[in-house]
N, C-alpha and C. Protein backbone atom coordinates (compact mmCIF):
# COMPACT_ATOMS: atom_id res chain seq x y z
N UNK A 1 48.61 57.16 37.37
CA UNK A 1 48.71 55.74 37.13
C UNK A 1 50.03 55.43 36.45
N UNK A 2 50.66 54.52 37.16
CA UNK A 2 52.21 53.86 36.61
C UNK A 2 52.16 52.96 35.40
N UNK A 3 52.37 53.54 34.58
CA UNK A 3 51.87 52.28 33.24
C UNK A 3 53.63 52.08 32.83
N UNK A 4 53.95 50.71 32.59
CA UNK A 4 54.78 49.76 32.39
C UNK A 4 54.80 49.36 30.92
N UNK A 5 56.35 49.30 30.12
CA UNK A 5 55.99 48.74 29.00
C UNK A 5 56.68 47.34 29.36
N UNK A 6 55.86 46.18 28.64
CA UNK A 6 56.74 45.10 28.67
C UNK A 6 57.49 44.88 28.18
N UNK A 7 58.88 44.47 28.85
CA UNK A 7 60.03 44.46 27.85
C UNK A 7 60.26 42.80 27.61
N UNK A 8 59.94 42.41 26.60
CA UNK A 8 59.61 41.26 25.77
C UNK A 8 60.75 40.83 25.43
N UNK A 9 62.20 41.13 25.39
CA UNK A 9 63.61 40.60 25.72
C UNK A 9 63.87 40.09 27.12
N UNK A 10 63.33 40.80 28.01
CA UNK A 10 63.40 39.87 29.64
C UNK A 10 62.68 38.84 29.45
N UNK A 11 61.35 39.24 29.27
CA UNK A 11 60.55 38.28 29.29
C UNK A 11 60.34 36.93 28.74
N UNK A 12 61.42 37.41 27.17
CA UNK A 12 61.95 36.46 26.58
C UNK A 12 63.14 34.63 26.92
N UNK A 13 63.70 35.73 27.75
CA UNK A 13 64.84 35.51 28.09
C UNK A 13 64.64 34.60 29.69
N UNK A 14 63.17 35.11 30.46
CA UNK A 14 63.18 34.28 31.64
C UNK A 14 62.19 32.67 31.29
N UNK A 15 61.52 33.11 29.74
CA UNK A 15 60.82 31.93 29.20
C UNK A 15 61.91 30.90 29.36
N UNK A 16 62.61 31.06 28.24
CA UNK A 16 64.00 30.46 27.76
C UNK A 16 64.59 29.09 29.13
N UNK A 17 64.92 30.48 29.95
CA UNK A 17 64.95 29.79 31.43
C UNK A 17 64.56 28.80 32.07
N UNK A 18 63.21 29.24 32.12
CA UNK A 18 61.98 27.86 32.73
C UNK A 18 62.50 27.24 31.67
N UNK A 19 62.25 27.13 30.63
CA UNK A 19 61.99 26.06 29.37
C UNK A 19 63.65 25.20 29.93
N UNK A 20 64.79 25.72 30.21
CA UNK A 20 66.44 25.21 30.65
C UNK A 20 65.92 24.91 31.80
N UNK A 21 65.45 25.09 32.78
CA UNK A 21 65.50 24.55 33.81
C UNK A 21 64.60 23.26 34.61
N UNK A 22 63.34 22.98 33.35
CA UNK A 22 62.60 22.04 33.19
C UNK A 22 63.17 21.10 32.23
N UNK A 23 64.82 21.14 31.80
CA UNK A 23 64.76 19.92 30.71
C UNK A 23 63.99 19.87 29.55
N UNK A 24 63.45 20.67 29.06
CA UNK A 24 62.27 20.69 27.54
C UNK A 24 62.89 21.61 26.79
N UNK A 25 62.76 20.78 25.64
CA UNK A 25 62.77 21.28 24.27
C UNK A 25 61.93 22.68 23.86
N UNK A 26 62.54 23.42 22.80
CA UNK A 26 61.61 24.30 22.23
C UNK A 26 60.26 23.26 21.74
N UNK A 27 60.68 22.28 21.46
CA UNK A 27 59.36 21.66 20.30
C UNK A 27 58.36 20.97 21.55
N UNK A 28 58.81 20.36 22.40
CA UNK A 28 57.92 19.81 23.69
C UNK A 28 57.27 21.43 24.45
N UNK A 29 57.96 22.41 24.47
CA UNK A 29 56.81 23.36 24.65
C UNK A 29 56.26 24.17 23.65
N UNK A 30 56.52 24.14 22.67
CA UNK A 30 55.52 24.72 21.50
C UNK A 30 54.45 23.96 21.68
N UNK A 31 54.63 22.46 21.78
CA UNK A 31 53.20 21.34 21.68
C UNK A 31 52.68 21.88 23.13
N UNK A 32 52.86 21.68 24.16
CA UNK A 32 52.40 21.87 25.06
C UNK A 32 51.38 23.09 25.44
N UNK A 33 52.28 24.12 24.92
CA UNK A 33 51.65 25.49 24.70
C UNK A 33 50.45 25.48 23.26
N UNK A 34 50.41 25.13 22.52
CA UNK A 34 49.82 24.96 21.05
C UNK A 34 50.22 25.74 20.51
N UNK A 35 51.18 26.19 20.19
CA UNK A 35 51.95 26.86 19.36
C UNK A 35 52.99 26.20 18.53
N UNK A 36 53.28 27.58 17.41
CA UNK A 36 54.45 26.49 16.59
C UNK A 36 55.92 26.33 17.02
N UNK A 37 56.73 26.24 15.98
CA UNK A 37 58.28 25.90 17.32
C UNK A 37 58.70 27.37 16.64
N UNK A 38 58.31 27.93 15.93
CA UNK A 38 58.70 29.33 15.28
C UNK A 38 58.12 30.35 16.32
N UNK A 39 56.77 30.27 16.95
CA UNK A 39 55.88 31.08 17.94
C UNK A 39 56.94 30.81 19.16
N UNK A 40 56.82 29.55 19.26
CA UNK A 40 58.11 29.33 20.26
C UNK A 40 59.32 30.15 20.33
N UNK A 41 60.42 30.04 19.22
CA UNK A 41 61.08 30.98 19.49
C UNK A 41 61.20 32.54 19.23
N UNK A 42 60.11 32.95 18.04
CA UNK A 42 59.88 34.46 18.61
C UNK A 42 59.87 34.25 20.36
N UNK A 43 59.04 34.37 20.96
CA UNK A 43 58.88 33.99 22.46
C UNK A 43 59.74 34.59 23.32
N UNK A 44 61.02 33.45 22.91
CA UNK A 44 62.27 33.29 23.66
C UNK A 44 63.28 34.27 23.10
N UNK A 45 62.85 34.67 21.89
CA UNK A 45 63.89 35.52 21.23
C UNK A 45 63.96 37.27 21.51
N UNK A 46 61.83 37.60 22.47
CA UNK A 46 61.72 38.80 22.92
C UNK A 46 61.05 39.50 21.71
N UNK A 47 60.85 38.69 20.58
CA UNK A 47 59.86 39.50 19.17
C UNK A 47 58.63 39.38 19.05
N UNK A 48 58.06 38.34 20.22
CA UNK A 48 56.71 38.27 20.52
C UNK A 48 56.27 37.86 21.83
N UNK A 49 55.30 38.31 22.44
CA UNK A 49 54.79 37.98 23.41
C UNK A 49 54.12 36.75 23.60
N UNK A 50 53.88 36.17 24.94
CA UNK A 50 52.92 34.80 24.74
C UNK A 50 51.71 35.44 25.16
N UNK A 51 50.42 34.82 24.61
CA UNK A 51 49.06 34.86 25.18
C UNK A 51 48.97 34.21 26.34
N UNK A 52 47.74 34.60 26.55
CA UNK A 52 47.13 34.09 27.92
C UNK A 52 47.15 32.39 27.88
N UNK A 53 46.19 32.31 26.45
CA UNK A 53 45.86 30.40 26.65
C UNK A 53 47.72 29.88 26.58
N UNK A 54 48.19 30.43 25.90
CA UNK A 54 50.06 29.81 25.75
C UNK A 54 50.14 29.34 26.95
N UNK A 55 50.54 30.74 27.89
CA UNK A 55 50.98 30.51 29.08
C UNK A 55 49.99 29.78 30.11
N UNK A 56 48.69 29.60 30.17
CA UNK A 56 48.18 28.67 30.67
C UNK A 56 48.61 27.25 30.64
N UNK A 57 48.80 26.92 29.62
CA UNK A 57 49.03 25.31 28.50
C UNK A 57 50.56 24.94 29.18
N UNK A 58 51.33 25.95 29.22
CA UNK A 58 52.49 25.52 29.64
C UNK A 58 52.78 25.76 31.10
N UNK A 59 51.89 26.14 31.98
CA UNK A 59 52.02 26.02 33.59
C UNK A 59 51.65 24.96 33.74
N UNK A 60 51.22 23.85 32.92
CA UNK A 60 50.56 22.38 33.47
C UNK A 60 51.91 21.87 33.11
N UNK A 61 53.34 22.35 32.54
CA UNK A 61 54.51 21.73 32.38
C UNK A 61 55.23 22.39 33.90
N UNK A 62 54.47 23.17 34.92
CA UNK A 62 55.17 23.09 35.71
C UNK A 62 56.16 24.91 35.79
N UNK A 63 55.61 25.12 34.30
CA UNK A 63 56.55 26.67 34.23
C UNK A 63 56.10 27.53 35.16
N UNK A 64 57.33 28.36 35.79
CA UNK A 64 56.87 29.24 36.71
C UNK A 64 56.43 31.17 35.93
N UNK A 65 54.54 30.66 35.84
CA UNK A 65 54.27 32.20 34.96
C UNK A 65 54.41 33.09 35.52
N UNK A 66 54.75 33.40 36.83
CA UNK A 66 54.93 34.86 37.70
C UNK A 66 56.16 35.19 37.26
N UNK A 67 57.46 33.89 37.05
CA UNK A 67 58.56 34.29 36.85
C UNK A 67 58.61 35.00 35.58
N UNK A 68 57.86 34.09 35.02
CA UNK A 68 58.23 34.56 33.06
C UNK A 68 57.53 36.04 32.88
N UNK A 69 56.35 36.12 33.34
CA UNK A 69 55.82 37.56 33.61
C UNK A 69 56.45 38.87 34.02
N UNK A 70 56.62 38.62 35.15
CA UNK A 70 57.42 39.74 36.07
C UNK A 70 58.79 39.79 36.61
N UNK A 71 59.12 38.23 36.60
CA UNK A 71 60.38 38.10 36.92
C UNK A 71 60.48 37.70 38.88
N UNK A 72 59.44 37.69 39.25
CA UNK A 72 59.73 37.12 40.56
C UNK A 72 59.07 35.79 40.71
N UNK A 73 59.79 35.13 41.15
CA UNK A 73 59.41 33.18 41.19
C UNK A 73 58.44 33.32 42.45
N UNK A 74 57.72 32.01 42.29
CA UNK A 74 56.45 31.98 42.90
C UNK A 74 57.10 31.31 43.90
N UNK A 75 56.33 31.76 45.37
CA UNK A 75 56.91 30.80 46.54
C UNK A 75 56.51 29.11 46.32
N UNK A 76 57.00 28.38 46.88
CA UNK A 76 56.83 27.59 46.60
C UNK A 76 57.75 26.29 46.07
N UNK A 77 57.91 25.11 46.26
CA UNK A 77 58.92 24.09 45.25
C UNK A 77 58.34 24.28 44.03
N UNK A 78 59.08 24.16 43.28
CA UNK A 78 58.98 23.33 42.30
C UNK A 78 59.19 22.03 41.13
N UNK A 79 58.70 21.69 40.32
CA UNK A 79 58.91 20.32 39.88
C UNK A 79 59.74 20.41 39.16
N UNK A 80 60.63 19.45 38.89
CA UNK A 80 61.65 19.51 37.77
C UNK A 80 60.44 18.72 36.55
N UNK A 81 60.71 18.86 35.48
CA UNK A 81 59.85 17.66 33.92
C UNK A 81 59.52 16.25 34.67
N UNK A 82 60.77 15.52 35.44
CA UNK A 82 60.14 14.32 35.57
C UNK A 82 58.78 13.91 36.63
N UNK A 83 59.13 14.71 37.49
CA UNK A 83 58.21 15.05 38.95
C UNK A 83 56.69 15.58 38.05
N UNK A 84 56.48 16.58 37.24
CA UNK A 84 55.78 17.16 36.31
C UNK A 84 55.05 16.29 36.01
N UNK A 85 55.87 15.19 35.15
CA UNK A 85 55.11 13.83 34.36
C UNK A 85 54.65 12.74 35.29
N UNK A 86 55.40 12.30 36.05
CA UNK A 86 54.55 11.56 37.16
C UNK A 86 53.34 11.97 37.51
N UNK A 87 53.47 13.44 38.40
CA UNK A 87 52.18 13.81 38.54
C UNK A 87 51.19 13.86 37.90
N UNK A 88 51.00 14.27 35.88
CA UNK A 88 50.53 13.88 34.99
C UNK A 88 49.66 12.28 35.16
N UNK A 89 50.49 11.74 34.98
CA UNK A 89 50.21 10.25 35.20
C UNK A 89 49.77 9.81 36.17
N UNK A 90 49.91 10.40 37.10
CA UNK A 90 49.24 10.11 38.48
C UNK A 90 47.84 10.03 38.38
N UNK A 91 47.36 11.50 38.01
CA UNK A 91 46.18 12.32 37.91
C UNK A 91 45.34 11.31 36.98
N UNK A 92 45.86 10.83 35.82
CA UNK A 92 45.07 10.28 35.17
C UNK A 92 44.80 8.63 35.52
N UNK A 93 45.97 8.27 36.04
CA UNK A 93 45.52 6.92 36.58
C UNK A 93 44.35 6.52 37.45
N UNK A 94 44.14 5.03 36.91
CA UNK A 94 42.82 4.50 37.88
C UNK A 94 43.34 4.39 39.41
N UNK A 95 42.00 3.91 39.92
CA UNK A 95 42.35 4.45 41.67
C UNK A 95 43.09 2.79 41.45
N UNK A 96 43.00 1.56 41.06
CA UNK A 96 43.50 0.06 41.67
C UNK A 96 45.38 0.77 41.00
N UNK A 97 44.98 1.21 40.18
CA UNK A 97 46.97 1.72 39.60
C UNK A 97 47.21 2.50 41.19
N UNK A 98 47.01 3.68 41.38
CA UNK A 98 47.26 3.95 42.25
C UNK A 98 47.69 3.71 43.46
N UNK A 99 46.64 3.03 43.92
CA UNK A 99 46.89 2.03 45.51
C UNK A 99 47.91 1.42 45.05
N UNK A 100 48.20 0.71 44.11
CA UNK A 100 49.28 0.02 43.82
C UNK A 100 50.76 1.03 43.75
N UNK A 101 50.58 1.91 43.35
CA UNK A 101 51.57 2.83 43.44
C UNK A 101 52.14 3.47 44.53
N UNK A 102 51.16 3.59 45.72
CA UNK A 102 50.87 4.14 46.60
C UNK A 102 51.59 2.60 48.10
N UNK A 103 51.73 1.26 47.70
CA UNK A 103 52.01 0.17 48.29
C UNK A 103 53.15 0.14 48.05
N UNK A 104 54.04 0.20 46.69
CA UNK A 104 54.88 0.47 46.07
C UNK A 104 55.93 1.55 46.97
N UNK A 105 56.00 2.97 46.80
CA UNK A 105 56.49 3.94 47.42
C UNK A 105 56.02 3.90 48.76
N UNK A 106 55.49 3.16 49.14
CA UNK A 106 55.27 3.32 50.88
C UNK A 106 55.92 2.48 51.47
N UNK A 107 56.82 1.62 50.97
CA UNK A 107 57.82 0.33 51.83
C UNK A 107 58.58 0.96 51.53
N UNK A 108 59.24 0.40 53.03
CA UNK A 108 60.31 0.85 53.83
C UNK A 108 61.37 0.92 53.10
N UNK A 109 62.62 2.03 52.95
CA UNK A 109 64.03 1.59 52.24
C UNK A 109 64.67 0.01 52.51
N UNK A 110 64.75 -0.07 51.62
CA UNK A 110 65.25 -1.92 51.99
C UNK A 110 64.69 -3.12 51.81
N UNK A 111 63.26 -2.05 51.80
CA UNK A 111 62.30 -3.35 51.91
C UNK A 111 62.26 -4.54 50.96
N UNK A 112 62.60 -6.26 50.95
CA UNK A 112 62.19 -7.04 49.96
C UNK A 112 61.33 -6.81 49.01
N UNK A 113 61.31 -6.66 47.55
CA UNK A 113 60.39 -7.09 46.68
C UNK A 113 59.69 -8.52 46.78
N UNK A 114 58.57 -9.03 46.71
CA UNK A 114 58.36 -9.98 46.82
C UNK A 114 58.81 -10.53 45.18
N UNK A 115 59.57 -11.96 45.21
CA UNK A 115 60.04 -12.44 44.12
C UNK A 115 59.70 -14.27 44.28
N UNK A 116 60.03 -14.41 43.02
CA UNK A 116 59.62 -16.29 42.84
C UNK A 116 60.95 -16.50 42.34
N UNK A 117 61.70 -17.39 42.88
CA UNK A 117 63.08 -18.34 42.40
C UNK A 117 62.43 -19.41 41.55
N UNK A 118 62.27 -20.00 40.22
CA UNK A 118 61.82 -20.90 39.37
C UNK A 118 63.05 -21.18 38.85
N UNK A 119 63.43 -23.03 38.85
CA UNK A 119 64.59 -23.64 38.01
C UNK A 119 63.86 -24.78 37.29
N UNK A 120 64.70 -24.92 36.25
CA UNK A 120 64.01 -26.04 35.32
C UNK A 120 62.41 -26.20 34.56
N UNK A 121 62.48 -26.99 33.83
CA UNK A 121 61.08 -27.23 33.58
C UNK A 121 60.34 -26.51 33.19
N UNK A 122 59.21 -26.80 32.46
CA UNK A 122 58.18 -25.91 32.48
C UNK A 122 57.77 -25.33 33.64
N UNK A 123 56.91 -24.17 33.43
CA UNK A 123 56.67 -23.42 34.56
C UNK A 123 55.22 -23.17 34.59
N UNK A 124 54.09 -23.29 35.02
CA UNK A 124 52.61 -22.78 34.96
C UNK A 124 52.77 -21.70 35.51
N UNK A 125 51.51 -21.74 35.73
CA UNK A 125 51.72 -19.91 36.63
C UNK A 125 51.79 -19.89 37.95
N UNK A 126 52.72 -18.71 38.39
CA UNK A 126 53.33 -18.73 39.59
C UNK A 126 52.74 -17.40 40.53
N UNK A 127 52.43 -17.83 41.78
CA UNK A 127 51.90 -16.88 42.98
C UNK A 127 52.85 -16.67 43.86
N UNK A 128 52.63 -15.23 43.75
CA UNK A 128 53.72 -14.66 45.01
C UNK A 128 52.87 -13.58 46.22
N UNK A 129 53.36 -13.85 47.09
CA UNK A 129 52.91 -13.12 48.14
C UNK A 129 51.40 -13.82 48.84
N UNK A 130 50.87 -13.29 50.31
CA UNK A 130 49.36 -13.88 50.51
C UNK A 130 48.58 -13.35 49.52
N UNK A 131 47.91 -15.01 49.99
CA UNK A 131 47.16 -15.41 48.77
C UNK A 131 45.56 -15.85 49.58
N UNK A 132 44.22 -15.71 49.05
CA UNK A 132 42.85 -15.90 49.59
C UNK A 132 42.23 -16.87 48.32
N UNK A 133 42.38 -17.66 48.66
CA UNK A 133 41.68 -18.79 47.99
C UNK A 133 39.98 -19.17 48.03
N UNK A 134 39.32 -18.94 47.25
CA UNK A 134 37.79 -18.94 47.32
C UNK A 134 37.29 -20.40 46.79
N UNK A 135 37.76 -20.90 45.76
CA UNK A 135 37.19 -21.96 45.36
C UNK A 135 37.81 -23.13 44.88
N UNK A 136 37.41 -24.06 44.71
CA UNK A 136 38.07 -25.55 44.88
C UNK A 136 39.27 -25.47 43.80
N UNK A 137 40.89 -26.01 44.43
CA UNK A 137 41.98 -25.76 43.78
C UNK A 137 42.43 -27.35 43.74
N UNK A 138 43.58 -27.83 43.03
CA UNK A 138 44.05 -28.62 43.03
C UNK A 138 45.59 -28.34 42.37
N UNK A 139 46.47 -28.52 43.26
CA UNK A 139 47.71 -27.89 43.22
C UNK A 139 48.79 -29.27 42.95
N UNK A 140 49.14 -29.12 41.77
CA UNK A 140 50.47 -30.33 41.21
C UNK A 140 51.65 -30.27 41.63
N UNK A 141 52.29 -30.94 42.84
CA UNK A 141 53.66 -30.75 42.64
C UNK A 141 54.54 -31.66 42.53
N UNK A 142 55.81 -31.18 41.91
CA UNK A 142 56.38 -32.38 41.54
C UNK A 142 56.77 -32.42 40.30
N UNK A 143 57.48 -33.77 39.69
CA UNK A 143 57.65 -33.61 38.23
C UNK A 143 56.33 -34.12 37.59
N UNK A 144 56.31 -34.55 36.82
CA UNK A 144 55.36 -34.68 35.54
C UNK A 144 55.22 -36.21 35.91
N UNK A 145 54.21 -36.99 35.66
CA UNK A 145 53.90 -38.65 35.74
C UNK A 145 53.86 -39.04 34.71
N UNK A 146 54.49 -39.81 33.83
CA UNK A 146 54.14 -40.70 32.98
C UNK A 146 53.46 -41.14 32.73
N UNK A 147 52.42 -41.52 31.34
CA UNK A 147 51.57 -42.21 31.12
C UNK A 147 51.56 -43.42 31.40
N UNK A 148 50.18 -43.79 32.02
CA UNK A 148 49.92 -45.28 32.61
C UNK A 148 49.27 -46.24 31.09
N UNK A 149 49.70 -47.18 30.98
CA UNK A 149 49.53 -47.61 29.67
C UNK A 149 47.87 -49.02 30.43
């Protein structure tokens, strides 16, 4: 049997890496990981190893653990931090956020925003885009009328 020692200076050193190549701080992955920013850089420095739950905590930042492990990157893209956090946010959003997000990134390059041009005056509230009207409206336009004495 081939038994391996870990050398905890590579391993150190490919943490470090992910952590540079995701844009994050030692202190945004100490939190992430639940560790302190001192656990953190033992870590990176090769004077301590990470645990299992560490390196769990910080693959939801997207770190590649095969790399930091062994040193060979996982097939696959990967996310840079911001792509990371979207997806974050994604996951937790309600489904009406979504669809909306999802209406959003699905028009065409170019496509108009729908917008309202408003000059002067007070303004009530303003509708943009189709609209389904259910119940009895009465719509003012115009300027303002003077009191009838």
């Amino acid at each position: 049997m081939d038994t391996k020692v870990i050398d905890k200076d590579a391993m150190g050193a490919r943490l470090r890496a992910e952590r540079e190549r995701l844009c994050l701080t030692q202190q945004q992955m100490c939190e992430a990981g639940g560790v302190s920013v001192i656990s953190q850089r033992h870590y990176e420095a090769g004077r301590r190893v990470p645990d299992s739950e560490y390196l769990y905590r910080v693959a939801a930042l997207n770190v590649d653990v095969l790399f930091v492990l062994c040193g060979t990157r996982s097939v696959g893209p990967r996310l840079d931090a911001d792509e990371a956090e979207l997806l974050r946010l994604w996951r937790a959003a309600p489904t009406a956020l979504r669809e909306a997000a999802m209406r959003v990134l699905g028009a065409p390059a170019g496509a108009a925003v729908p917008s309202a041009q408003i000059s002067g005056g007070e303004q009530g509230q303003v509708v943009v885009g189709a609209q389904t009207i259910t119940a009895p409206v009465h719509i003012a336009v115009g300027a303002k009328k003077g009191r009838r004495t």
